[in-house]
Protein backbone atom coordinates (compact mmCIF):
# COMPACT_ATOMS: atom_id res chain seq x y z
CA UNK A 1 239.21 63.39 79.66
CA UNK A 2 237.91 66.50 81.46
CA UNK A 3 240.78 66.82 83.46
CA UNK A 4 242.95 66.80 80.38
CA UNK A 5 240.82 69.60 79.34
CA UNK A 6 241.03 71.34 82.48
CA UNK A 7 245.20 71.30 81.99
CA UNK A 8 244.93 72.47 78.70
CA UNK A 9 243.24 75.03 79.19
CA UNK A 10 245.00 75.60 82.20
CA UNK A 11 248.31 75.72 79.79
CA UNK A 12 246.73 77.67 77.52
CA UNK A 13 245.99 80.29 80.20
CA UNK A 14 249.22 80.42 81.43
CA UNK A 15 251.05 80.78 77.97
CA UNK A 16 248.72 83.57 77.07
CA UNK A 17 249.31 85.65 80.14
CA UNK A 18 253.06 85.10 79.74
CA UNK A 19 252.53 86.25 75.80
CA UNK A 20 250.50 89.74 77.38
CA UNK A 21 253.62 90.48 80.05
CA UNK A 22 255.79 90.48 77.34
CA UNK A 23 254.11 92.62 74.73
CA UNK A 24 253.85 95.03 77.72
CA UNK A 25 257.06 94.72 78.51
CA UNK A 26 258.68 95.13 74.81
CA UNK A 27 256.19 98.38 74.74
CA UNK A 28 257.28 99.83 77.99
CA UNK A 29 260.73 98.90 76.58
CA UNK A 30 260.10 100.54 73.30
CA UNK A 31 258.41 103.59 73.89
CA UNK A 32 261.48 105.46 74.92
CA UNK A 33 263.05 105.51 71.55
CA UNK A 34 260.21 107.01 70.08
CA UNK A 35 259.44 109.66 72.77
CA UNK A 36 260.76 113.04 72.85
CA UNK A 37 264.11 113.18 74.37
CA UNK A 38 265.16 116.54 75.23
CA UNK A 39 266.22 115.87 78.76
CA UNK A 40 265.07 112.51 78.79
CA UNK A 41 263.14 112.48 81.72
CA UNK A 42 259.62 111.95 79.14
CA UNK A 43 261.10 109.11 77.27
CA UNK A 44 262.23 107.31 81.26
CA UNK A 45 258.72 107.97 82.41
CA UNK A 46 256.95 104.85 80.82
CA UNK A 47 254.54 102.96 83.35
CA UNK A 48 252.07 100.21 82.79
CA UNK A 49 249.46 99.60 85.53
CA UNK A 50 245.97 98.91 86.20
CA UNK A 51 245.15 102.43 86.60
CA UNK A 52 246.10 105.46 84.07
CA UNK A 53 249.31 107.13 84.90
CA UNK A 54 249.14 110.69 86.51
CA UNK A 55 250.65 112.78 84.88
CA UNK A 56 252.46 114.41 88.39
CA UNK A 57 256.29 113.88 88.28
CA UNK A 58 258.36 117.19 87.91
CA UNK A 59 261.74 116.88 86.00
CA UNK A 60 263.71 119.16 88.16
CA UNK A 61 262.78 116.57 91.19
CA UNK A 62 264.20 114.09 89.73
CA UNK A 63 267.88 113.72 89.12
CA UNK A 64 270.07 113.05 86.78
CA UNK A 65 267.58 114.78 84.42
CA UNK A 66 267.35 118.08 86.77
CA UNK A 67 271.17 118.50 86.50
CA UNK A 68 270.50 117.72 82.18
CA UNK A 69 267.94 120.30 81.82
CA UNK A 70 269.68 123.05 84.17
CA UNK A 71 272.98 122.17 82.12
CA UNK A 72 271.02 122.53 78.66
CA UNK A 73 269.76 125.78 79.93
CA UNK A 74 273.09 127.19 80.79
CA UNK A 75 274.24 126.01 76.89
CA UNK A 76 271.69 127.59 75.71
CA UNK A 77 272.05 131.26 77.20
CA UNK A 78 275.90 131.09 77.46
CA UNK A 79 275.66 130.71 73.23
CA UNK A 80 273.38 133.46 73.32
CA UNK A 81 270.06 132.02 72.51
CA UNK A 82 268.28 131.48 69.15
CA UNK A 83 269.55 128.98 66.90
CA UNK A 84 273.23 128.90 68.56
CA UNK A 85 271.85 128.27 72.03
CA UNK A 86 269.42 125.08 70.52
CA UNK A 87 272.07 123.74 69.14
CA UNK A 88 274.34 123.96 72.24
CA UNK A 89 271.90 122.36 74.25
CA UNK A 90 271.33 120.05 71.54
CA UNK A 91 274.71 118.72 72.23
CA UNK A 92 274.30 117.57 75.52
CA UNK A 93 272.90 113.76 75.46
CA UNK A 94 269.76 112.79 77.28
CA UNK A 95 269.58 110.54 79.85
CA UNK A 96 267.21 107.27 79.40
CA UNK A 97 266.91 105.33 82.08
CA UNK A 98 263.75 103.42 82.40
CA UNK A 99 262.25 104.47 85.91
CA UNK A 100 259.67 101.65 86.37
CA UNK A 101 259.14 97.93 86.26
CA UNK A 102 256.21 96.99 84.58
CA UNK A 103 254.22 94.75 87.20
CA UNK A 104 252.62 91.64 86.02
CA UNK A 105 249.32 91.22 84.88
CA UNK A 106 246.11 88.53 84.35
CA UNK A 107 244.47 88.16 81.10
CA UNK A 108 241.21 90.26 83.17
CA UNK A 109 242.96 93.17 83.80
CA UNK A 110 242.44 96.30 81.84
CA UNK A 111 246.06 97.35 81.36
CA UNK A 112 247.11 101.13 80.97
CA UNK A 113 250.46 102.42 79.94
CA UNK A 114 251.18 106.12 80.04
CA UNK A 115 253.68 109.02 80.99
CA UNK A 116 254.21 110.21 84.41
CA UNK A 117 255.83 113.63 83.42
CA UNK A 118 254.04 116.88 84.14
CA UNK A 119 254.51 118.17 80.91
CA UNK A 120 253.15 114.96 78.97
CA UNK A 121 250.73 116.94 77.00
CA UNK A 122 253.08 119.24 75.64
CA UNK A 123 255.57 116.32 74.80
CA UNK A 124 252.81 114.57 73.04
CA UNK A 125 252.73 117.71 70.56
CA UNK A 126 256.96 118.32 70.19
CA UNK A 127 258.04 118.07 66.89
CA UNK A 128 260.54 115.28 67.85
CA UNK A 129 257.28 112.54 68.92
CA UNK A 130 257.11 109.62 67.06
CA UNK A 131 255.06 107.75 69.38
CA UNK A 132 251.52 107.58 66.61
CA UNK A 133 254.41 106.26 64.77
CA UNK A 134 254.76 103.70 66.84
CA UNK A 135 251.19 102.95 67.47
CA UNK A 136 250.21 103.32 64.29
CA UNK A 137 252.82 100.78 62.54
CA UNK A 138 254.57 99.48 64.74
CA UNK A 139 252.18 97.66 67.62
CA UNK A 140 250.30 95.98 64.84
CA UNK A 141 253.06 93.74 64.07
CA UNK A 142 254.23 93.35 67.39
CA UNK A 143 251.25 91.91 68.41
CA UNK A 144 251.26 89.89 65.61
CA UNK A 145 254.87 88.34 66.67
CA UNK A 146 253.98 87.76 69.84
CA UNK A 147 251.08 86.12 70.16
CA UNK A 148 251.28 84.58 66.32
CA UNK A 149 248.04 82.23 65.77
CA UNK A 150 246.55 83.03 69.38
CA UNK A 151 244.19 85.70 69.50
CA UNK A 152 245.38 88.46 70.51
CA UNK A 153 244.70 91.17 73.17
CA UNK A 154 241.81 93.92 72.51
CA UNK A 155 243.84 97.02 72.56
CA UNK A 156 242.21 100.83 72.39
CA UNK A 157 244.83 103.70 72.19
CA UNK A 158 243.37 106.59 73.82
CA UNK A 159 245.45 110.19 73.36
CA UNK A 160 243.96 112.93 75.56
CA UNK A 161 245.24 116.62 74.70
CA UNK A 162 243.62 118.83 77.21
CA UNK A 163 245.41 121.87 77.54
CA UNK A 164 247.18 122.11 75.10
CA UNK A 165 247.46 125.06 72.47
CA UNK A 166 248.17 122.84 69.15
CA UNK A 167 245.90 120.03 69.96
CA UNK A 168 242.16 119.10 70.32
CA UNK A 169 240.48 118.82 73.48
CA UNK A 170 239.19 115.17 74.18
CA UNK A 171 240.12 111.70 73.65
CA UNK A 172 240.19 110.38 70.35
CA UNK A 173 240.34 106.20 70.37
CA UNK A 174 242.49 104.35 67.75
CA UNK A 175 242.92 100.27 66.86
CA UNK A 176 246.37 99.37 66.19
């Protein structure tokens, strides 16, 4: 009997951890589409690790989005600026290309996903975010789907705006 326990629970583990890889995976997956996408360098700068994401990674080191943004500069002058120049940039398409593979993880680890762009904090303000969306209604469910009757993982949303002009200093925590 106790080694039939010991396999169950051993199945249990293992079907669990599968169910957290793939809720990571569908947000990593996700996030994109409801991420700025001016370039789209922000919206292909998803990681999930074990430690927060640094904030570090320079768009114009990075191609094809170095070519997009000096391209959507060069709209945006040659229609003279203002309104005409946004909108001529406007018309050149982002790129979104996922640039990491979300490792995997154990049902211990404390799991972080976040945005490797330098300018993170100032995407996490634009007018075009919809990631709170996201959060907000959108996690809930998923979480929900995936895991069904199983409990489900503790998960903490943390949004630090330091440095930014339009946003409060600090980290505010939110349940999903």
């Amino acid at each position: 009997m106790a080694r039939k326990l010991s396999s169950l629970k051993k199945d249990l583990t293992t079907q669990i951890t599968d169910d957290l890889n793939a809720l990571i995976q569908i947000i990593t997956e996700e996030l994109p589409s409801y991420s700025p996408q001016y370039t789209g360098f922000f919206a292909s700068s998803w990681k999930a690790g074990k430690s927060r994401a640094r904030p570090v990674d320079r768009v114009e080191d990075f191609e094809p989005w170095a070519r997009v943004k000096r391209d959507k500069t060069r709209a945006y002058f040659a229609a003279g600026g203002g309104s005409a120049g946004s909108s001529a940039a406007r018309a050149i398409r982002p790129v979104i290309q996922p640039r990491f593979n979300s490792p995997l993880f154990k049902l211990t680890d404390s799991i972080f996903v976040g945005n490797t762009a330098e300018y993170a904090r100032y995407a996490l303000v634009s007018a075009d975010n919809r990631i709170a969306t996201f959060i907000q209604g959108e996690i809930g469910p998923l979480v929900k789907s995936v895991f069904g009757d199983k409990k489900g993982p503790n998960l903490r949303v943390a949004a630090s705006f330091r440095g930014s002009a339009t946003s409060p200093t600090g980290s505010r925590y939110i349940e999903p």
